[in-house]
Protein backbone atom coordinates (compact mmCIF):
# COMPACT_ATOMS: atom_id res chain seq x y z
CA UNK A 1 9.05 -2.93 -2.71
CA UNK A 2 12.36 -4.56 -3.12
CA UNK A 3 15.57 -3.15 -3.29
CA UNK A 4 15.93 -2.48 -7.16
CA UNK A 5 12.58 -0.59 -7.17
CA UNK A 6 13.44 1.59 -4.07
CA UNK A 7 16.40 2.61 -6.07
CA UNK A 8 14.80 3.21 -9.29
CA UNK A 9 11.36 5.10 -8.31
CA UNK A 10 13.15 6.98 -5.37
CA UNK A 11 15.41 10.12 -5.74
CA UNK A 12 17.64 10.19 -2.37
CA UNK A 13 15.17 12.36 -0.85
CA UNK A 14 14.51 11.73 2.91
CA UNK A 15 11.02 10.31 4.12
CA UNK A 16 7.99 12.05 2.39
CA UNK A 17 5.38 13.18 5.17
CA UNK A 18 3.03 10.18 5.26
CA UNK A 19 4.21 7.67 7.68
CA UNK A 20 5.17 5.02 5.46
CA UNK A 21 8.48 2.70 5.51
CA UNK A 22 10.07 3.16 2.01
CA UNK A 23 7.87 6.44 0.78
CA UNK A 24 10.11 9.32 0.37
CA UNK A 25 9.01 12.16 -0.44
CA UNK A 26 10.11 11.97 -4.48
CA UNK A 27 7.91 9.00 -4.86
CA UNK A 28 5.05 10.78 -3.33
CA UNK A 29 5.71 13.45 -5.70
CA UNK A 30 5.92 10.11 -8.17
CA UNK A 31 2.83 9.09 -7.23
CA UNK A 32 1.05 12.11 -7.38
CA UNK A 33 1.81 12.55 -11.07
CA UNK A 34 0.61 9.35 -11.89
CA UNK A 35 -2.95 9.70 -10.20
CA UNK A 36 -3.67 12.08 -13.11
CA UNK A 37 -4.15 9.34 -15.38
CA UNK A 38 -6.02 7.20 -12.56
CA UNK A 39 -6.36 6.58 -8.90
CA UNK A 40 -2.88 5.10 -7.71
CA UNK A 41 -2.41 3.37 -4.42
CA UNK A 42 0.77 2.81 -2.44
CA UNK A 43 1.07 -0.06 0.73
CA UNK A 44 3.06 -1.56 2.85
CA UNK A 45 2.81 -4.63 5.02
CA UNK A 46 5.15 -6.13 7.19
CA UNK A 47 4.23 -9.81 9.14
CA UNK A 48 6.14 -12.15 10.75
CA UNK A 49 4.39 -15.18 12.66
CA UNK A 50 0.91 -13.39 11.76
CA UNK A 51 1.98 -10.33 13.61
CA UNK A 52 2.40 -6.98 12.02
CA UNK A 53 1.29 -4.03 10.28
CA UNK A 54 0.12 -2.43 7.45
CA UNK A 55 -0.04 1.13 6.08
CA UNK A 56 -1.71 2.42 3.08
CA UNK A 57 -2.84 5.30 0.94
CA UNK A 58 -4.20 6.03 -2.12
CA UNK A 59 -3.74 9.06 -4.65
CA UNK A 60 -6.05 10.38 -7.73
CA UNK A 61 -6.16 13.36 -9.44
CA UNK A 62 -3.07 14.79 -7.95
CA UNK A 63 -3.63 14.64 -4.40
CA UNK A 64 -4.07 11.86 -1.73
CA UNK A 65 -7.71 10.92 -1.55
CA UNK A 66 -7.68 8.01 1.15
CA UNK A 67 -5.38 7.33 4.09
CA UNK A 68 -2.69 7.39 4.91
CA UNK A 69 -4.10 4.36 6.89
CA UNK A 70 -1.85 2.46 9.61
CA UNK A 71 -2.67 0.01 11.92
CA UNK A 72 0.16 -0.79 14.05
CA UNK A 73 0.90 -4.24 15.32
CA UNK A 74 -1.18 -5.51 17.62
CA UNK A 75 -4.25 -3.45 16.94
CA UNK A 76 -7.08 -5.28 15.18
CA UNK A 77 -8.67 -3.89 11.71
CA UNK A 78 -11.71 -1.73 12.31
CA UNK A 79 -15.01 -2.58 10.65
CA UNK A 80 -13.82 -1.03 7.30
CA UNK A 81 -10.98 -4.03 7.15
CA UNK A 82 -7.53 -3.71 7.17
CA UNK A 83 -5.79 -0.48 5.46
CA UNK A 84 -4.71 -2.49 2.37
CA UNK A 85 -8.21 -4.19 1.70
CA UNK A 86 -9.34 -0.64 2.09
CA UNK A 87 -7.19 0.95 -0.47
CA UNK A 88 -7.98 -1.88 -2.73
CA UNK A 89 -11.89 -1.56 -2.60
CA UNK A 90 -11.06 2.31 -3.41
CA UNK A 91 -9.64 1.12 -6.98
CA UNK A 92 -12.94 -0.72 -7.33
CA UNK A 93 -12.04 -3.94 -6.12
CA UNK A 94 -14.90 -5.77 -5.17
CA UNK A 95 -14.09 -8.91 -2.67
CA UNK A 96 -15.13 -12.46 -3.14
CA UNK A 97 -18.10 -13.10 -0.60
CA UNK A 98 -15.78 -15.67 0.87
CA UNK A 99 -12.63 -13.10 1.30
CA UNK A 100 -11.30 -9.77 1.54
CA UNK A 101 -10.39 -7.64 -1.39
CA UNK A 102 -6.12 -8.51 -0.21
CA UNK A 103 -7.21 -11.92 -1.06
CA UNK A 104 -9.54 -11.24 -4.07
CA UNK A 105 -6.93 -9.76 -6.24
CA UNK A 106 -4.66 -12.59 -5.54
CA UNK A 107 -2.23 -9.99 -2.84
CA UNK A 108 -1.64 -13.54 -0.58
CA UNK A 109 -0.25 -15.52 -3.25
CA UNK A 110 3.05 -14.69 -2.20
CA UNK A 111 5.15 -13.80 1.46
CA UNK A 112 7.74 -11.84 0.79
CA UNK A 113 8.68 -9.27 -2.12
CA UNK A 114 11.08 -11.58 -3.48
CA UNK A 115 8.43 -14.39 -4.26
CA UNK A 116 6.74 -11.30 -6.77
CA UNK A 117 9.93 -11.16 -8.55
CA UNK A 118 11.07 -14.45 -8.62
């Protein structure tokens, strides 16, 4: 999430109850409303030199349905993958045989936020 998102998609409320970065709790709210219409899924990763973490969760019909997932850094992914893969594969991503489903829908194309917007 870059800076101009934040901003726009977040009210000035403090941090919602999940354990995530940049989540307040007006997004959640946010979020929530959205999963009506479909299952919605919010991450977060954070690597530098192939260390880090990710968090995860995803939301449908109003409420959260999976997570919120964190694995901190240093702790390897359990057998269900890595939070994010896992929140993908909820949406009904299916991975490549050779990959995971971060990979599958093309999540690694970029490092940083900034190479999205750009």
């Amino acid at each position: 999430m870059t800076d101009e998102v934040f901003d726009t998609v977040t009210d000035g409320s403090a941090a919602g109850s999940l354990g995530f970065w940049r989540l307040t709790a007006g997004f959640e709210e946010l979020l929530a409303r959205w999963s009506a219409a479909g299952p919605v899924a919010y991450v977060e990763a954070e690597y530098f030199g192939g260390v880090g973490e990710q968090h995860a969760a995803v939301w449908a019909h109003g409420g959260v349905v999976l997570g919120p997932l964190h694995v901190p850094e240093g702790q390897a992914f359990g057998s269900a993958g890595s939070p994010i893969s896992q929140a993908l594969r909820r949406l009904g991503v299916v991975a490549d045989a050779a990959t995971d489903e971060f990979a599958t829908v093309g999540l690694d194309r970029h490092r940083s936020s900034e190479g999205w917007v750009a």
